[in-house]
C-alpha atoms as a PDB file:
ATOM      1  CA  UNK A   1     -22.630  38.079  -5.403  1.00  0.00           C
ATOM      2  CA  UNK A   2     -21.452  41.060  -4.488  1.00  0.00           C
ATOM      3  CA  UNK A   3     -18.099  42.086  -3.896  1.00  0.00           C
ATOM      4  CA  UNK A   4     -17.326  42.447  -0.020  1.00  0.00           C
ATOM      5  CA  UNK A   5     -19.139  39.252   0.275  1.00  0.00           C
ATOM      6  CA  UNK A   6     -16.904  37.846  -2.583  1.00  0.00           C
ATOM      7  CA  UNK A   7     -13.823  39.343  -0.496  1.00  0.00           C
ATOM      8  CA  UNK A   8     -15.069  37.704   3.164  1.00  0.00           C
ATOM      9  CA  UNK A   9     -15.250  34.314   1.152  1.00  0.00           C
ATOM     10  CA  UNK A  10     -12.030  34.274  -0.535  1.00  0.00           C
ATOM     11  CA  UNK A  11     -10.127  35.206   2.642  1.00  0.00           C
ATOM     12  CA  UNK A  12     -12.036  31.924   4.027  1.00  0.00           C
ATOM     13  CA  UNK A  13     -11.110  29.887   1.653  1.00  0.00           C
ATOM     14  CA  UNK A  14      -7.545  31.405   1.993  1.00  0.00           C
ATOM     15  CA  UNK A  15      -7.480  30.710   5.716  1.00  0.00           C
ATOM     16  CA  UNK A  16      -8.437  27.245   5.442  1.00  0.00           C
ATOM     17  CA  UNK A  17      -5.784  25.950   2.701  1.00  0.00           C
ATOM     18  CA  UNK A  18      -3.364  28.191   4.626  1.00  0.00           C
ATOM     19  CA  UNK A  19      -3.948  25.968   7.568  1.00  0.00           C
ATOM     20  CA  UNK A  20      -4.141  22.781   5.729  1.00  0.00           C
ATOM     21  CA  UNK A  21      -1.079  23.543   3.982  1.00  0.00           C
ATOM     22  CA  UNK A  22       0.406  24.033   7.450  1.00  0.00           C
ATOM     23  CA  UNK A  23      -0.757  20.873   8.809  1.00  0.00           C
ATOM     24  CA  UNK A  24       0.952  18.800   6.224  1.00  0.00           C
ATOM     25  CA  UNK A  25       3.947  19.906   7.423  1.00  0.00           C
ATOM     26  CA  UNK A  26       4.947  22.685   4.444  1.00  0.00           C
ATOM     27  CA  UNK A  27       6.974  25.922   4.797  1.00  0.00           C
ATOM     28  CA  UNK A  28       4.692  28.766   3.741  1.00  0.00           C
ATOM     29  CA  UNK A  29       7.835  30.807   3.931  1.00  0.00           C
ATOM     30  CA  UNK A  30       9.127  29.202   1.206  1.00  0.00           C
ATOM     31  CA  UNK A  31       8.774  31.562  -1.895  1.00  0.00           C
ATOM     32  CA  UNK A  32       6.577  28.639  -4.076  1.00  0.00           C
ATOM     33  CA  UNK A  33       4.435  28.179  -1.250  1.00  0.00           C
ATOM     34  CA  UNK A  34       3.921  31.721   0.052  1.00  0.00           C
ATOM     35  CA  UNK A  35       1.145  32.921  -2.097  1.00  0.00           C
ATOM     36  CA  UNK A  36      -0.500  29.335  -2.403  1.00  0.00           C
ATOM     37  CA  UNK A  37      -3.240  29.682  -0.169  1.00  0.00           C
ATOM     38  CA  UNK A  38      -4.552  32.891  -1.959  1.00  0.00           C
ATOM     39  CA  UNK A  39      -4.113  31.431  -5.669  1.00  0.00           C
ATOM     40  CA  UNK A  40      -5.841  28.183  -4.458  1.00  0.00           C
ATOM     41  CA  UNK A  41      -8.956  30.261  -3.187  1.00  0.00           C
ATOM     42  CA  UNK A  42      -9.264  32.914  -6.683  1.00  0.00           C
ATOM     43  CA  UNK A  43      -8.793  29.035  -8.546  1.00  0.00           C
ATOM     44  CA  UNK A  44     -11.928  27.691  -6.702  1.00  0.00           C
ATOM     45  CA  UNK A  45     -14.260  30.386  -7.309  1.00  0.00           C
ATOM     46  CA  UNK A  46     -13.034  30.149 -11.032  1.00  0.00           C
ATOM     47  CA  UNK A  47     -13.228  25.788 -11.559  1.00  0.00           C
ATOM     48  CA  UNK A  48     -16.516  25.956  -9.765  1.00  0.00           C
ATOM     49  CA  UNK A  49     -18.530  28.737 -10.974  1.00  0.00           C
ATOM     50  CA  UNK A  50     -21.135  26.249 -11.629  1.00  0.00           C
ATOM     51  CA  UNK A  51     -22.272  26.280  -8.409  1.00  0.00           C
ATOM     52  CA  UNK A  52     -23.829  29.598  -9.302  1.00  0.00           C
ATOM     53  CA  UNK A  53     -26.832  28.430 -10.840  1.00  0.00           C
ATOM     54  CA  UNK A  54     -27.512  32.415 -12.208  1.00  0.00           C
ATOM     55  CA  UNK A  55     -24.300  31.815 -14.430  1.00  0.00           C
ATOM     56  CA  UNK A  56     -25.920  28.900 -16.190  1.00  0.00           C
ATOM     57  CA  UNK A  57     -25.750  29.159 -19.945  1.00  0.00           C
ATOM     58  CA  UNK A  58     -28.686  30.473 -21.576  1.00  0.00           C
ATOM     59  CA  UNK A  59     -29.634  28.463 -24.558  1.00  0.00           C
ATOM     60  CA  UNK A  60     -30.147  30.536 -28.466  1.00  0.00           C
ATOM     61  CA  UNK A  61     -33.507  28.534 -29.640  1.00  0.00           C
ATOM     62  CA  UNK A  62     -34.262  29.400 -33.570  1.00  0.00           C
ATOM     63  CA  UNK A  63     -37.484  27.956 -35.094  1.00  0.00           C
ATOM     64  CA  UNK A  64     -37.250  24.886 -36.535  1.00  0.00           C
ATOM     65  CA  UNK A  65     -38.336  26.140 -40.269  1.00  0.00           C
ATOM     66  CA  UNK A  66     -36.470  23.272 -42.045  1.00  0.00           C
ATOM     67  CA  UNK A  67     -38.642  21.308 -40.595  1.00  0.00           C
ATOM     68  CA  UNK A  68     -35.236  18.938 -39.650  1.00  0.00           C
ATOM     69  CA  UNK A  69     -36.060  16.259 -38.069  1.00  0.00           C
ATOM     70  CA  UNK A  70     -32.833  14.026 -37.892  1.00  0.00           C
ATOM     71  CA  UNK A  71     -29.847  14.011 -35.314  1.00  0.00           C
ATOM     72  CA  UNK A  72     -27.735  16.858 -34.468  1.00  0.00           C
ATOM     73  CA  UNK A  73     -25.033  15.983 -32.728  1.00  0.00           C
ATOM     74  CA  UNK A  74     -21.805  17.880 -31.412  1.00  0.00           C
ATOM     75  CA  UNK A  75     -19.427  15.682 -30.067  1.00  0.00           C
ATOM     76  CA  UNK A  76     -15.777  15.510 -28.715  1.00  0.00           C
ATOM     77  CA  UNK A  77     -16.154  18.276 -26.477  1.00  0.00           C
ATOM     78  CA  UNK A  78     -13.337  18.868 -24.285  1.00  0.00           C
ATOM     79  CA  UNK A  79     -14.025  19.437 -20.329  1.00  0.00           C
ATOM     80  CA  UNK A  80     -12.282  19.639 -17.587  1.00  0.00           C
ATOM     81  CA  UNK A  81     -14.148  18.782 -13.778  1.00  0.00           C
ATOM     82  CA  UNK A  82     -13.251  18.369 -10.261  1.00  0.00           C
ATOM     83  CA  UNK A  83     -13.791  14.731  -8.333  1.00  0.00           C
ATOM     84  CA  UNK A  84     -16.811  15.446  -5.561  1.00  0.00           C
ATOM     85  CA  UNK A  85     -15.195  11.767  -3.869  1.00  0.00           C
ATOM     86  CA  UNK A  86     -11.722  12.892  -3.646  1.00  0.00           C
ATOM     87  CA  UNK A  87     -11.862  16.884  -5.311  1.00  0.00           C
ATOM     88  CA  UNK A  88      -8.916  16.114  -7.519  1.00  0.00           C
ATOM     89  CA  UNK A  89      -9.482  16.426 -11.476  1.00  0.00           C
ATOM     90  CA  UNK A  90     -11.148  14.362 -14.203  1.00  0.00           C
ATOM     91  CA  UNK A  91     -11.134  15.574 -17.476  1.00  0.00           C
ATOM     92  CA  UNK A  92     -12.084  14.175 -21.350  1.00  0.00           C
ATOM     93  CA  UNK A  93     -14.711  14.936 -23.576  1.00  0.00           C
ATOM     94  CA  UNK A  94     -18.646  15.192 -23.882  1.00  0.00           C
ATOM     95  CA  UNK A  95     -20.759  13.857 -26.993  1.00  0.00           C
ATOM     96  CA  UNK A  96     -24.326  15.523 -26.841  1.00  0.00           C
ATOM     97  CA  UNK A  97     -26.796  14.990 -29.729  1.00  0.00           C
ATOM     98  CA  UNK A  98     -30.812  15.946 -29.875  1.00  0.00           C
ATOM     99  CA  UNK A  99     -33.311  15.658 -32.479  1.00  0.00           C
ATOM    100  CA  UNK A 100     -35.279  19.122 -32.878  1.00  0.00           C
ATOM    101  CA  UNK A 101     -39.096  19.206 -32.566  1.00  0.00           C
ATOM    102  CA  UNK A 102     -40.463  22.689 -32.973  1.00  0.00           C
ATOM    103  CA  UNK A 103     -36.832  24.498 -31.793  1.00  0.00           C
ATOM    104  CA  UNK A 104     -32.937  23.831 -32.890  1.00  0.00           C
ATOM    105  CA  UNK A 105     -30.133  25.347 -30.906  1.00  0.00           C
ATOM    106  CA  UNK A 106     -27.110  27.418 -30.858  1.00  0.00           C
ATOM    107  CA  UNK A 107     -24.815  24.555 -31.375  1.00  0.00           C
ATOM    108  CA  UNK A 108     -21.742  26.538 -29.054  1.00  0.00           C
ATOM    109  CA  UNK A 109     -24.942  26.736 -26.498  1.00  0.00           C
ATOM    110  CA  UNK A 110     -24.790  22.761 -26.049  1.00  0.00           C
ATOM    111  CA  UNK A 111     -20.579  23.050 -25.526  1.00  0.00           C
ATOM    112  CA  UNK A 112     -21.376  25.788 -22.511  1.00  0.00           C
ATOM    113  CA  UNK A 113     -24.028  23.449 -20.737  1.00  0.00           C
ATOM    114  CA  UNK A 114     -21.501  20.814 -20.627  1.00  0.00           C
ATOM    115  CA  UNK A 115     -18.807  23.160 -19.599  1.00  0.00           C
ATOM    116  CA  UNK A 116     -21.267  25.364 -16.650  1.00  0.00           C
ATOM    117  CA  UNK A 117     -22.194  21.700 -15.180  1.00  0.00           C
ATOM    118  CA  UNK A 118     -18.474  20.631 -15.363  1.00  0.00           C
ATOM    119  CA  UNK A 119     -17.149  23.745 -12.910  1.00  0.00           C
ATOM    120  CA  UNK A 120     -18.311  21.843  -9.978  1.00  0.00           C
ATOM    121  CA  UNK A 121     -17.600  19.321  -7.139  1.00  0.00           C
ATOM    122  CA  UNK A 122     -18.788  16.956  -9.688  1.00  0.00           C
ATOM    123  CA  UNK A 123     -19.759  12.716 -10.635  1.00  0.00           C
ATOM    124  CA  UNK A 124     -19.562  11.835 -14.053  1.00  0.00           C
ATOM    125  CA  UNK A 125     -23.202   9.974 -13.949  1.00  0.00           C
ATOM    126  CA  UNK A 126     -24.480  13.194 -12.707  1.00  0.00           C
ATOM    127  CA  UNK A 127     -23.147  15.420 -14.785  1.00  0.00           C
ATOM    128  CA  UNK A 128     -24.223  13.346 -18.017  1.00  0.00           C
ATOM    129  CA  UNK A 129     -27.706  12.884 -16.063  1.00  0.00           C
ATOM    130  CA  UNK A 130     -27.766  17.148 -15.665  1.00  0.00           C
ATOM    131  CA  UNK A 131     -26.509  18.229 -19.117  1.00  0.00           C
ATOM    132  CA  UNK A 132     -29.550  15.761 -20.855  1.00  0.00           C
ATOM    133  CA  UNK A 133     -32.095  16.987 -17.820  1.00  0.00           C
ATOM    134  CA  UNK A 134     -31.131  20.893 -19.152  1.00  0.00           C
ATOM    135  CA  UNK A 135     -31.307  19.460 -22.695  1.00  0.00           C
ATOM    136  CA  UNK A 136     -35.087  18.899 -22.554  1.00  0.00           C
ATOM    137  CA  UNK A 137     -36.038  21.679 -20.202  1.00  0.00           C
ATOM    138  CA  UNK A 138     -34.937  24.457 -22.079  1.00  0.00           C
ATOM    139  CA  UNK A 139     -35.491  22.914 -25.649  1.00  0.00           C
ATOM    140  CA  UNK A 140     -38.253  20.461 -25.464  1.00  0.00           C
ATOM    141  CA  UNK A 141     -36.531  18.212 -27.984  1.00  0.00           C
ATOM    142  CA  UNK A 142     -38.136  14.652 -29.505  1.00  0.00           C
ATOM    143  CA  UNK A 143     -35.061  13.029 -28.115  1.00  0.00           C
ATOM    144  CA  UNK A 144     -31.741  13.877 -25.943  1.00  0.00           C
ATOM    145  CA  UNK A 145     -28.406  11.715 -26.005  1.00  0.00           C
ATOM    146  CA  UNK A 146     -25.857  12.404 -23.601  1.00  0.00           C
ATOM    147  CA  UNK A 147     -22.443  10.265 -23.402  1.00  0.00           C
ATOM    148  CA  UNK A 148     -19.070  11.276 -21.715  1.00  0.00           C
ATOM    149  CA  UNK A 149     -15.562   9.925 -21.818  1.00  0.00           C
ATOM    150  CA  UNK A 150     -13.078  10.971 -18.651  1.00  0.00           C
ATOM    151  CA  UNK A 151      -9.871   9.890 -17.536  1.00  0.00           C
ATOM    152  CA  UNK A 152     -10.409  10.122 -13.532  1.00  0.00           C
ATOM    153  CA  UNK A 153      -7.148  11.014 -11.656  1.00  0.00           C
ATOM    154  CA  UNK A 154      -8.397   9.557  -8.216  1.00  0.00           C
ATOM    155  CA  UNK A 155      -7.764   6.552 -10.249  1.00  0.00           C
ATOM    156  CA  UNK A 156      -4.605   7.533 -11.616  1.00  0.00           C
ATOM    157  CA  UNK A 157      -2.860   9.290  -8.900  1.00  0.00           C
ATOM    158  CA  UNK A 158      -4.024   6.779  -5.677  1.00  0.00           C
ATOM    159  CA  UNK A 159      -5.462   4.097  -5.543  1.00  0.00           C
ATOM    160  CA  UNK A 160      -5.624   1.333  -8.135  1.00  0.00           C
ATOM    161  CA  UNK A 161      -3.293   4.021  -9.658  1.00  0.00           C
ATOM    162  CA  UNK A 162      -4.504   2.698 -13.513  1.00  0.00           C
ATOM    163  CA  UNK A 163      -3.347   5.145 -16.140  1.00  0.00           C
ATOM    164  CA  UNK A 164      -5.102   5.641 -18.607  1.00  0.00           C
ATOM    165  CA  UNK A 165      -8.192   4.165 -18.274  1.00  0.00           C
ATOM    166  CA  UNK A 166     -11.085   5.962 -19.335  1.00  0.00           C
ATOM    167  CA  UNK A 167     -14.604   5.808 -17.780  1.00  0.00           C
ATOM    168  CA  UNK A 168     -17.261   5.926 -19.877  1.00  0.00           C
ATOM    169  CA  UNK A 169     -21.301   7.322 -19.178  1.00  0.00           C
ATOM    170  CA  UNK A 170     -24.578   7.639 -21.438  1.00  0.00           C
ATOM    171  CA  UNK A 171     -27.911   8.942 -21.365  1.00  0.00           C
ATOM    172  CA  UNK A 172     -31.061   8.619 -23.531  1.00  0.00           C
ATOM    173  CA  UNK A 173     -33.807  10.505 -23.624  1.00  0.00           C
ATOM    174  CA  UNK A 174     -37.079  10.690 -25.510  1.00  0.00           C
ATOM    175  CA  UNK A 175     -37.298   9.121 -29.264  1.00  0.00           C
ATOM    176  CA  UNK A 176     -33.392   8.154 -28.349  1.00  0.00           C
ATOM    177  CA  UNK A 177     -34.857   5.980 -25.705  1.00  0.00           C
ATOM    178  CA  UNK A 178     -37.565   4.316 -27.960  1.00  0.00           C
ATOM    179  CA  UNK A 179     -37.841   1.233 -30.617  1.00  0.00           C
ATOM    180  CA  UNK A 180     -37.889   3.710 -33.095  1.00  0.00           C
ATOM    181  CA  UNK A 181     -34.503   5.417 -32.199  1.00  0.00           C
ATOM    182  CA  UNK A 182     -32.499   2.038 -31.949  1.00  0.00           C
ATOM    183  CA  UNK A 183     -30.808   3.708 -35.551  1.00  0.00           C
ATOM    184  CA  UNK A 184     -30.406   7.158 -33.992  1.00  0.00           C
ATOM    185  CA  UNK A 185     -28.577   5.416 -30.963  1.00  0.00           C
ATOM    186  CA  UNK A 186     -26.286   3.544 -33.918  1.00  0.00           C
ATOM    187  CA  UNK A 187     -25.537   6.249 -35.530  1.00  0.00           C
ATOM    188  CA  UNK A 188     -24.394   8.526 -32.205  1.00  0.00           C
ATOM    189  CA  UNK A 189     -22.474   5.542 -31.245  1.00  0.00           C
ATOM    190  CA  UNK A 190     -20.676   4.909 -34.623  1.00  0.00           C
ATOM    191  CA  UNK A 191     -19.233   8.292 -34.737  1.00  0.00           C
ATOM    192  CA  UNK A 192     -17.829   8.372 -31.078  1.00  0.00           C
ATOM    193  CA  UNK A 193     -16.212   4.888 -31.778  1.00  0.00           C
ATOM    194  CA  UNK A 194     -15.316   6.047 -35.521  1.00  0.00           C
ATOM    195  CA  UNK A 195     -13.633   8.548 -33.981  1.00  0.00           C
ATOM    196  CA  UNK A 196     -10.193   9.375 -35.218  1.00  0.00           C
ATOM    197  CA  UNK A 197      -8.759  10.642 -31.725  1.00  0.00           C
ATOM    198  CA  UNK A 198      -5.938   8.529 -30.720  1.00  0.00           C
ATOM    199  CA  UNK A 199      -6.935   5.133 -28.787  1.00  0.00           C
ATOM    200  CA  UNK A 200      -9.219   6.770 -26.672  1.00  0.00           C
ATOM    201  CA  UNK A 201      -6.566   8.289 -24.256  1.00  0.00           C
ATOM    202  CA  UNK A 202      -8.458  11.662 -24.579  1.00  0.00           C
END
């Protein structure tokens, strides 16, 4: 995008918080509040930067010399994401896991897929559904396992107002999906509930 259409966008998105800020009754004079509408608009473009699908990660593919043929997994990947029901945050962490066929993968490359599909207006089904779709487009894996653990905070914050809670979403994909991968799926479940992170309050 270039930059006078970047410019004519934020000053938009400026107008409108400006006036929303204005219609719940708030004091833009006041010296907290008088540069809001600005920061909110530079914070959008920033937390949803996935909605540029030319900045999505492109993935480092090595040949699969080794020959490996087993699980690689990455897990406890922290992520932070923006409610498309209510645009307020959820946040926790991502567990993604494939087993290689003919290519194996930057392992930081699988951290930025989750993190490029998180800066959205986002659903956590969707975004577990999009980071296993990528998965097996760009590295033609045997198998793909997605799962993701979020504390929402249009549960928290309205609502049933339940803190704490944690929502949790899986994929499978592939040999994951098959008789034969009942072990892998085991295995990738063992170590997210073997984890040593506190109770699972993220």
């Amino acid at each position: 995008m270039n930059k006078k259409i970047w410019n004519i966008r934020l000053q938009r998105i400026e107008r409108h918080v400006k006036e929303m800020l204005i219609d719940l009754g708030l004091d833009l004079n006041s010296p907290d509040l008088k540069e809001t509408p600005k920061r909110v608009a530079k914070m959008y473009y920033e937390i949803f930067a996935g909605l540029d699908e030319k900045k999505a990660p492109e993935i480092t593919v090595f040949p699969n010399t080794e020959k490996y043929s087993s699980m690689v997994m990455v897990k406890e990947i922290p992520f932070y994401s923006i409610c498309s029901h209510h645009l307020v945050p959820f946040f926790g962490v991502g567990h993604i896991a494939y087993i290689p066929d003919k290519s194996i993968a930057g392992l930081s490359k699988l951290a930025r897929v989750l993190e490029f599909f998180a800066k959205k207006p986002q659903m956590q089904e969707r975004l577990t559904e999009e980071i296993a779709n990528y998965l097996e487009l760009k590295l033609k894996p045997r198998g793909v396992m997605v799962a993701i653990e979020a504390r929402h905070l249009c549960m928290e914050m309205r609502g049933i107002e339940k803190y704490g809670s944690v929502t949790l979403t899986s994929t499978v994909r592939g040999l994951f999906k098959s008789k034969n991968g009942i072990e892998n799926r085991r295995e990738f479940m063992s170590k997210i509930i073997n984890s040593d992170r506190s109770s699972r309050n993220l």
